[in-house]
N, C-alpha and C. Protein backbone atom coordinates (compact mmCIF):
# COMPACT_ATOMS: atom_id res chain seq x y z
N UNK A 1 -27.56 130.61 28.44
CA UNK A 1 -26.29 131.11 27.97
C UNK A 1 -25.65 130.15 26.97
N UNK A 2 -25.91 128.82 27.13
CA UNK A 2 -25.12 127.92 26.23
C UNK A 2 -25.70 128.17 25.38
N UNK A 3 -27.03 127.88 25.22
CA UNK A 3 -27.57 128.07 23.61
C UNK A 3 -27.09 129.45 22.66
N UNK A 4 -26.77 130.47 23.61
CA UNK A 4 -26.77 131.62 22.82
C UNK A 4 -25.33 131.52 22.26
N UNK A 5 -23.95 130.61 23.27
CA UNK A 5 -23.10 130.93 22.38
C UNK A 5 -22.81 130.25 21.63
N UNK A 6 -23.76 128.26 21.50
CA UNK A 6 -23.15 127.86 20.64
C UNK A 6 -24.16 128.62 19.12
N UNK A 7 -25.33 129.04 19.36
CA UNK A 7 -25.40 130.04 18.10
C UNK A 7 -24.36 131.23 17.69
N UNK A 8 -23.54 131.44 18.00
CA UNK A 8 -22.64 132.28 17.88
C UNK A 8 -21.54 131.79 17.42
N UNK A 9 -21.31 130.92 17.91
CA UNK A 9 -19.93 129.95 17.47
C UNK A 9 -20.25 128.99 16.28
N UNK A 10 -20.98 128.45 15.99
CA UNK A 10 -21.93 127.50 15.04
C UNK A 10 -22.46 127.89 14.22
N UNK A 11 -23.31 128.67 14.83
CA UNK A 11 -24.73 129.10 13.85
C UNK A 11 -25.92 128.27 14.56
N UNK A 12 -27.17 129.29 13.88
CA UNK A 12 -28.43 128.46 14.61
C UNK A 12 -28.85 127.25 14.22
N UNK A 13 -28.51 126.83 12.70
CA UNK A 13 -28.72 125.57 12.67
C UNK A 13 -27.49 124.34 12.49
N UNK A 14 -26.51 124.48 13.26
CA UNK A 14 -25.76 123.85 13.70
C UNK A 14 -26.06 122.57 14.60
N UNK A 15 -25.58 121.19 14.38
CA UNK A 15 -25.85 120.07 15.06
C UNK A 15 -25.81 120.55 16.57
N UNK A 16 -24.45 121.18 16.93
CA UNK A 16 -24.42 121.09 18.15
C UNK A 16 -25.31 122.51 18.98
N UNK A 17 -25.55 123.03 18.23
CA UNK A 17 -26.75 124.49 18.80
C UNK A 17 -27.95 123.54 18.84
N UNK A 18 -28.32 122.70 18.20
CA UNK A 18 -29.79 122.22 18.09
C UNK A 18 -29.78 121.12 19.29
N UNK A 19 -28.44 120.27 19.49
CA UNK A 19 -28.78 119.69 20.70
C UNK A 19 -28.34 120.38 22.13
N UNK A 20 -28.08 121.78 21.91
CA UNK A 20 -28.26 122.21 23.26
C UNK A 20 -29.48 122.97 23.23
N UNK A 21 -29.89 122.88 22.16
CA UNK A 21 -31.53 123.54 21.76
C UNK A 21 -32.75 121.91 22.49
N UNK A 22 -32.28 121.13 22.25
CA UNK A 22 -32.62 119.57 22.75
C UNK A 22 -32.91 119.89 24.19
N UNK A 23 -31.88 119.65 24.72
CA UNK A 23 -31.04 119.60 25.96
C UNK A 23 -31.86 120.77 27.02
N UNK A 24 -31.89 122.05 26.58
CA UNK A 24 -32.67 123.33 27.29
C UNK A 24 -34.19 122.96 27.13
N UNK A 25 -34.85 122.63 26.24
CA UNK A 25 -36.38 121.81 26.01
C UNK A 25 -36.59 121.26 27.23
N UNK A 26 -35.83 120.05 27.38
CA UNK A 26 -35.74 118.82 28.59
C UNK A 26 -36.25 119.72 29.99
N UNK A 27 -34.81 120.66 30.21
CA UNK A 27 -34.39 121.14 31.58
C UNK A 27 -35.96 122.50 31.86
N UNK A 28 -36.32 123.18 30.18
CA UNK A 28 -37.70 123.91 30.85
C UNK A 28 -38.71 123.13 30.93
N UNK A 29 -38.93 121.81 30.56
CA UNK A 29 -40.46 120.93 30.99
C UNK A 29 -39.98 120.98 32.21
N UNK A 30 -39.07 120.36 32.88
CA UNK A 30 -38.61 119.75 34.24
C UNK A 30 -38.90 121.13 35.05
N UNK A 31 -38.95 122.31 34.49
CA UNK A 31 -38.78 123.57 35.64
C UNK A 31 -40.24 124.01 35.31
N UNK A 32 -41.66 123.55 34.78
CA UNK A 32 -42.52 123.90 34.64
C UNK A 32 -42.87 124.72 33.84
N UNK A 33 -41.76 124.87 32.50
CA UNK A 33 -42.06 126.39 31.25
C UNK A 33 -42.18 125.52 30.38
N UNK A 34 -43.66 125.14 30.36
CA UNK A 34 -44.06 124.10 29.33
C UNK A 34 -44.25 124.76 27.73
N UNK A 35 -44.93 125.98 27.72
CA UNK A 35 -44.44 127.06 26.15
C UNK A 35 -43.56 126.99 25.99
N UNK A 36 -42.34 127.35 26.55
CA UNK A 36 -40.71 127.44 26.24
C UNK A 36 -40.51 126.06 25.64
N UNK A 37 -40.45 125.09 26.55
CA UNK A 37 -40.01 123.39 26.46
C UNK A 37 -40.36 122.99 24.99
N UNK A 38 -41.91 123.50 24.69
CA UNK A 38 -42.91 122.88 23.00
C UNK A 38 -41.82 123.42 22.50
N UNK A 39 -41.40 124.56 22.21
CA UNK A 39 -41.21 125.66 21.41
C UNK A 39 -40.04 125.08 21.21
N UNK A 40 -39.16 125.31 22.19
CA UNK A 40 -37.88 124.96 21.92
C UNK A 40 -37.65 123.16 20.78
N UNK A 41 -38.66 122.48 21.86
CA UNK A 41 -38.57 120.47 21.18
C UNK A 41 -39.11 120.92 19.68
N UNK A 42 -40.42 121.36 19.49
CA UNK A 42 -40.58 121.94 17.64
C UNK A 42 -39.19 122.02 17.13
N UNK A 43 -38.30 123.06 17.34
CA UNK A 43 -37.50 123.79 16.61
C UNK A 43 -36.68 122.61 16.33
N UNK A 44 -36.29 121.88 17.42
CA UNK A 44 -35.37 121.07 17.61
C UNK A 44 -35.63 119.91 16.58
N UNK A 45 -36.87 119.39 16.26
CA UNK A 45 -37.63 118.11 15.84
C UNK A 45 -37.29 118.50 14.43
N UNK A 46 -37.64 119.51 14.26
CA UNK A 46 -37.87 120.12 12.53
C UNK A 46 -36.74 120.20 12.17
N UNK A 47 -35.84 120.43 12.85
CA UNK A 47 -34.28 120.98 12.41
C UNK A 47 -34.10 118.89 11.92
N UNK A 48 -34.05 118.13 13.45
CA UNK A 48 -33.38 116.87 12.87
C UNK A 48 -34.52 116.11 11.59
N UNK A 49 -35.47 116.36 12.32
CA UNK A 49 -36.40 115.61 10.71
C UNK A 49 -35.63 115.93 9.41
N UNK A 50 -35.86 117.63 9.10
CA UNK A 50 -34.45 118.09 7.91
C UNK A 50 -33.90 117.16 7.42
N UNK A 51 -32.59 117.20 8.68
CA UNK A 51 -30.96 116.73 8.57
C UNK A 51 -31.26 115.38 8.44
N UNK A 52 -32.83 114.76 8.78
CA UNK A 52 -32.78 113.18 8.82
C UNK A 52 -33.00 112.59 7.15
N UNK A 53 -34.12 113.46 6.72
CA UNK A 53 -34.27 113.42 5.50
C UNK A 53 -33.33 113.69 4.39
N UNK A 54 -32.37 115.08 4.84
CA UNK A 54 -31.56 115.10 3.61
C UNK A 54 -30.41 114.16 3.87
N UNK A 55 -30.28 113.59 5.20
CA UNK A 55 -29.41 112.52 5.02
C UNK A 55 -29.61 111.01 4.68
N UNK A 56 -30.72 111.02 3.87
CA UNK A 56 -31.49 109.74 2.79
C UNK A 56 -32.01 108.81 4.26
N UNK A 57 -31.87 108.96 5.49
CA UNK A 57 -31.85 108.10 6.34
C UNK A 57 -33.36 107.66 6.40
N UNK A 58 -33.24 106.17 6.95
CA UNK A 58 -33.88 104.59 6.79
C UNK A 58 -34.74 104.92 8.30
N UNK A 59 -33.84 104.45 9.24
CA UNK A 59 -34.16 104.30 10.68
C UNK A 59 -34.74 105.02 11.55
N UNK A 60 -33.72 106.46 11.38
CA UNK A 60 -33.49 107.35 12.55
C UNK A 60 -32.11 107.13 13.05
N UNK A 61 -32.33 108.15 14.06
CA UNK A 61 -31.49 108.14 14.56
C UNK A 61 -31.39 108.15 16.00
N UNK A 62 -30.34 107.98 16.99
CA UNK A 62 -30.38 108.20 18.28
C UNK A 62 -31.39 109.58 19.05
N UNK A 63 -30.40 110.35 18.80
CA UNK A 63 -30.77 111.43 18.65
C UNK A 63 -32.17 112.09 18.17
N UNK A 64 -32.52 111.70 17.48
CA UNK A 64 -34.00 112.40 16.62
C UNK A 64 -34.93 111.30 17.82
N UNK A 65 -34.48 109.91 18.14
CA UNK A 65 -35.50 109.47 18.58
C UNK A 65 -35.45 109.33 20.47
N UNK A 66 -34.47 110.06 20.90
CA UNK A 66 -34.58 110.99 22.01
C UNK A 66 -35.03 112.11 22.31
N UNK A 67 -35.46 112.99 21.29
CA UNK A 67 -36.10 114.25 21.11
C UNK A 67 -37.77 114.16 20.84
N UNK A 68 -37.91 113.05 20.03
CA UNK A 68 -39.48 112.49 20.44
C UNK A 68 -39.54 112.07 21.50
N UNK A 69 -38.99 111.28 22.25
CA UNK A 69 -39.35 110.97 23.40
C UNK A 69 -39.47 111.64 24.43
N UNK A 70 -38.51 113.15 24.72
CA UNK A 70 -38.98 114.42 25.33
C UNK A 70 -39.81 114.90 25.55
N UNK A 71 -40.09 115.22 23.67
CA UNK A 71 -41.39 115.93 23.46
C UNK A 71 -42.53 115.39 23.65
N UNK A 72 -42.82 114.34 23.30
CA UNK A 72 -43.62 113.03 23.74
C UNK A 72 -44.16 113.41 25.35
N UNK A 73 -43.11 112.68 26.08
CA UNK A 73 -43.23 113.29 27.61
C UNK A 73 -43.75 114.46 28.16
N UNK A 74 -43.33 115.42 27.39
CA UNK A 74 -43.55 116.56 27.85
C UNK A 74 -45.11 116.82 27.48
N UNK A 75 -45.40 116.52 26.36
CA UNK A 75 -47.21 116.57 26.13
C UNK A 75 -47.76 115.69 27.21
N UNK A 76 -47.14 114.77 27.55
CA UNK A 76 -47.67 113.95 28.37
C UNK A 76 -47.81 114.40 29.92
N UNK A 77 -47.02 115.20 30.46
CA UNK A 77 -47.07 115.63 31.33
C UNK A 77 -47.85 116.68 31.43
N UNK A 78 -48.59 117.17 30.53
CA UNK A 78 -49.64 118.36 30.30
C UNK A 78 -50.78 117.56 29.81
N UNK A 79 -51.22 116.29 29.88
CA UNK A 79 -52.42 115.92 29.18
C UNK A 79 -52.32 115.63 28.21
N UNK A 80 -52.13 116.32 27.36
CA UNK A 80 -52.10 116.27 25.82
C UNK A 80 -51.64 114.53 25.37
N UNK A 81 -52.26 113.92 25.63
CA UNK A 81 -52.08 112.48 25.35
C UNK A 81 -51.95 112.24 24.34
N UNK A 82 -53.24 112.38 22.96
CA UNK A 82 -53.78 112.18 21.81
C UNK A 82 -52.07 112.89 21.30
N UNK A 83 -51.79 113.91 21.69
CA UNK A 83 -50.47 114.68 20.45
C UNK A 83 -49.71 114.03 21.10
N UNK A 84 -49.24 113.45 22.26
CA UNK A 84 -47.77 112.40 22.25
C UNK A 84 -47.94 111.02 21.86
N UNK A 85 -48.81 110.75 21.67
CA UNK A 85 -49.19 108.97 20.99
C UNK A 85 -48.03 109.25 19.54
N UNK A 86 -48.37 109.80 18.62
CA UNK A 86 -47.54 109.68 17.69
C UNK A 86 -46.03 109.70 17.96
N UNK A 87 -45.52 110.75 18.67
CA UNK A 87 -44.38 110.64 19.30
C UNK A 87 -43.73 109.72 19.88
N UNK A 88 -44.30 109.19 20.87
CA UNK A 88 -43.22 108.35 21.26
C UNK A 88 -43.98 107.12 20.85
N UNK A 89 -44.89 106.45 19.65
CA UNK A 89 -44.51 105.72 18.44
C UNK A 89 -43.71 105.75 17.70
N UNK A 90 -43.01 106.80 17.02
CA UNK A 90 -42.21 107.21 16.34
C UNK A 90 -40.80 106.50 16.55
N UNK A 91 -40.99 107.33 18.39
CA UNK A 91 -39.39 106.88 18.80
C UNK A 91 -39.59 105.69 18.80
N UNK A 92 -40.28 104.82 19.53
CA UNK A 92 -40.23 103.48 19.62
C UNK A 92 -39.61 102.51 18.47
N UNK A 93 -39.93 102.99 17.40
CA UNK A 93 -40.28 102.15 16.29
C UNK A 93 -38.72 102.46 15.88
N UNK A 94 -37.92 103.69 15.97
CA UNK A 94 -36.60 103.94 15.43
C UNK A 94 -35.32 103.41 16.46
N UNK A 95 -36.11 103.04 17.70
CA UNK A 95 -35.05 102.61 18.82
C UNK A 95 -35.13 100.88 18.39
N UNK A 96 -36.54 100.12 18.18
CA UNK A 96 -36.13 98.83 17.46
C UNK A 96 -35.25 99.04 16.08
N UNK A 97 -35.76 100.09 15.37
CA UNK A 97 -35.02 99.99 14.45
C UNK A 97 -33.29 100.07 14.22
N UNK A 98 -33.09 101.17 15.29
CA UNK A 98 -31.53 101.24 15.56
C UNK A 98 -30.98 99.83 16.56
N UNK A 99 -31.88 98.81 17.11
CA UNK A 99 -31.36 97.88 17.69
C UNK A 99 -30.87 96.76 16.79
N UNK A 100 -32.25 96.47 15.62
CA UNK A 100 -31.83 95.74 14.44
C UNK A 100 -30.35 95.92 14.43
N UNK A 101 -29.66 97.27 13.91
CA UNK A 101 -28.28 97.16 13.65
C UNK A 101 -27.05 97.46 14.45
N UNK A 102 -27.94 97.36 16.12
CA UNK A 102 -26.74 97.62 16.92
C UNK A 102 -27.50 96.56 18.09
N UNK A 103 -26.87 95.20 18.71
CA UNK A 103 -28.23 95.00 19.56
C UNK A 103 -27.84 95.18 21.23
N UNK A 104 -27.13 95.48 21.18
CA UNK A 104 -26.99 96.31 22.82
C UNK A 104 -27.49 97.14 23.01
N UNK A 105 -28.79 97.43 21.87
CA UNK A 105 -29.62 98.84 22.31
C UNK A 105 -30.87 98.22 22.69
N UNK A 106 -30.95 97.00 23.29
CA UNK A 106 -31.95 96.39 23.40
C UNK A 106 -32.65 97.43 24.85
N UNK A 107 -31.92 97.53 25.98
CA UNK A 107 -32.49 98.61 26.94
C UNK A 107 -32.91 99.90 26.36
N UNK A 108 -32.61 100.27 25.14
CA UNK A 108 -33.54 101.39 24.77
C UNK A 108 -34.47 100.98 24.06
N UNK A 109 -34.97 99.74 23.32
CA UNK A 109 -36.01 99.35 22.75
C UNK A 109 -37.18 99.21 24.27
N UNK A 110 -36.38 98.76 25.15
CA UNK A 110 -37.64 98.42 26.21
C UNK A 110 -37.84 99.96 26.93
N UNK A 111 -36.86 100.65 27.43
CA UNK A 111 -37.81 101.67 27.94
C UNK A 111 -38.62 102.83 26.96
N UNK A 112 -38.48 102.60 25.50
CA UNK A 112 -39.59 103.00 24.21
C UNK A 112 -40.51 102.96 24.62
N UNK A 113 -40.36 101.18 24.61
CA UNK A 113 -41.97 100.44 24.71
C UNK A 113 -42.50 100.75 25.93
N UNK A 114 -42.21 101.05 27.13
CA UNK A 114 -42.29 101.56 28.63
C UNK A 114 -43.31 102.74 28.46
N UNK A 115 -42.24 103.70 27.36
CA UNK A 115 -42.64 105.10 27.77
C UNK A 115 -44.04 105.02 27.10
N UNK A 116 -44.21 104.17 25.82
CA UNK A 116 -45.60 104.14 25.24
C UNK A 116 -46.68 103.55 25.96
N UNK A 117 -45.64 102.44 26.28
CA UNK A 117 -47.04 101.56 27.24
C UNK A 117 -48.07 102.57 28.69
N UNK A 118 -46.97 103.35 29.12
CA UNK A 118 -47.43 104.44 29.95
C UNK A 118 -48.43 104.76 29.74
N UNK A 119 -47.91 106.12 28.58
CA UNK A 119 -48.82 106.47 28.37
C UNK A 119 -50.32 106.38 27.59
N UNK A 120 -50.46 104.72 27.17
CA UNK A 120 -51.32 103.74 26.54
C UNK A 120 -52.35 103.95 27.79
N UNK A 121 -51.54 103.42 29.30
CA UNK A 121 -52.48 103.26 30.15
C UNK A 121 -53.18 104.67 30.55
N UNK A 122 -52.70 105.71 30.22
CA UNK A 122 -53.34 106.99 30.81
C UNK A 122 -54.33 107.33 29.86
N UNK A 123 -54.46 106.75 28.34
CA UNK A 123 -55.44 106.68 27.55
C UNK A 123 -56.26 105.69 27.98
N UNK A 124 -56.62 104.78 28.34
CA UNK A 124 -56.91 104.01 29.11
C UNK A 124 -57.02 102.93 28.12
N UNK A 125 -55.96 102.66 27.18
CA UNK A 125 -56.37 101.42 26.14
C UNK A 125 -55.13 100.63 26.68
N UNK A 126 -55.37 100.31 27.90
CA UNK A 126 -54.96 98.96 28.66
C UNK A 126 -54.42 97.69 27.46
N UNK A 127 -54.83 97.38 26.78
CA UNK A 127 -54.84 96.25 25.91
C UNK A 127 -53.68 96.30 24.97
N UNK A 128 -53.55 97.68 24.87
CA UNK A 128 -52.75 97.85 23.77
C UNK A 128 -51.08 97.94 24.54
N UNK A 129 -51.31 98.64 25.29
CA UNK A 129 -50.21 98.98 26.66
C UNK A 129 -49.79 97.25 27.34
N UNK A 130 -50.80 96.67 27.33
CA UNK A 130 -50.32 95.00 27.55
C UNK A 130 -49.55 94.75 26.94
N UNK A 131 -49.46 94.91 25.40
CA UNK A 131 -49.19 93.89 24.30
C UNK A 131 -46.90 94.38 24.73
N UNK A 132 -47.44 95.58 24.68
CA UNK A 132 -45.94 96.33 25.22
C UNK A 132 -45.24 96.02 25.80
N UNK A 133 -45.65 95.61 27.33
CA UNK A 133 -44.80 95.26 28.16
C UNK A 133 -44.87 94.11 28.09
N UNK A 134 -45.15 93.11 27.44
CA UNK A 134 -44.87 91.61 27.27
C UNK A 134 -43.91 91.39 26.74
C-alpha cells in the first residue's frame, strides 16, 4: 500500500517512492519472494545509479550504497554468489568512501567489509575474506 500511494502522491520516480521501493525489496527477500525482492532492488538501483550520475556524484551515496548491500544479500541468500561479489564491492568501496568525508561512519565501513568478507568465505577465497576482517 505504501508504495502505491507514495506513487500517487510523488510519482514513480520520486526519491521518496524509490526508497519505499528500497524498503519493500528488503521486507520481500526477508518473506521469501525472492522475484519480487530482484525486481523491485533493479528498479530501485537503476533509478539511484540515474540520480547518482546526473548528480555529477564522486562517492555515492548512503543510500545507493545500502541498496547494494540488500541486493547483494539477497543474491546471496539464493546462491548467486558470483552476481553479489560486485555488489557489495561496490557498497564497500562507497561506505570508505563516504567515511573519508564523514568519519563516524567508520561502523559502516566495517560491517561493508563484514558483509564482503562473508560472502568471500562462501566463495571459498578465504584469503581474500582475511585481508577484510583485519
Amino acid at each position: 500500500q505504501a508504495l502505491k500511494l507514495r506513487e500517487a502522491v510523488h510519482g514513480v520516480d520520486a526519491p521518496e517512492t524509490n526508497m519505499c521501493r528500497a524498503n519493500l525489496a528488503e521486507v520481500s527477500g526477508k518473506a521469501g519472494q525472492y522475484r519480487a525482492a530482484e525486481a523491485l532492488y533493479q528498479r530501485s538501483l537503476a533509478y539511484m545509479e540515474a540520480a547518482h550520475i546526473a548528480a555529477e556524484a564522486t562517492e555515492g551515496s548512503e543510500a545507493l550504497a545500502n541498496v547494494l548491500t540488500g541486493y547483494g544479500k539477497l543474491l546471496q541468500q539464493q546462491s548467486k554468489l558470483k552476481e553479489a561479489e560486485p555488489l557489495l564491492y561496490r557498497a564497500m568501496r562507497m561506505q570508505e568512501a563516504l567515511h573519508k568525508q564523514h568519519a563516524h561512519r567508520a561502523p559502516d565501513v566495517a560491517m561493508a567489509c563484514t558483509n564482503l568478507a562473508t560472502l568471500l568465505c562462501a566463495m571459498r577465497e578465504t584469503a581474500s575474506a582475511e585481508e577484510l576482517y583485519l
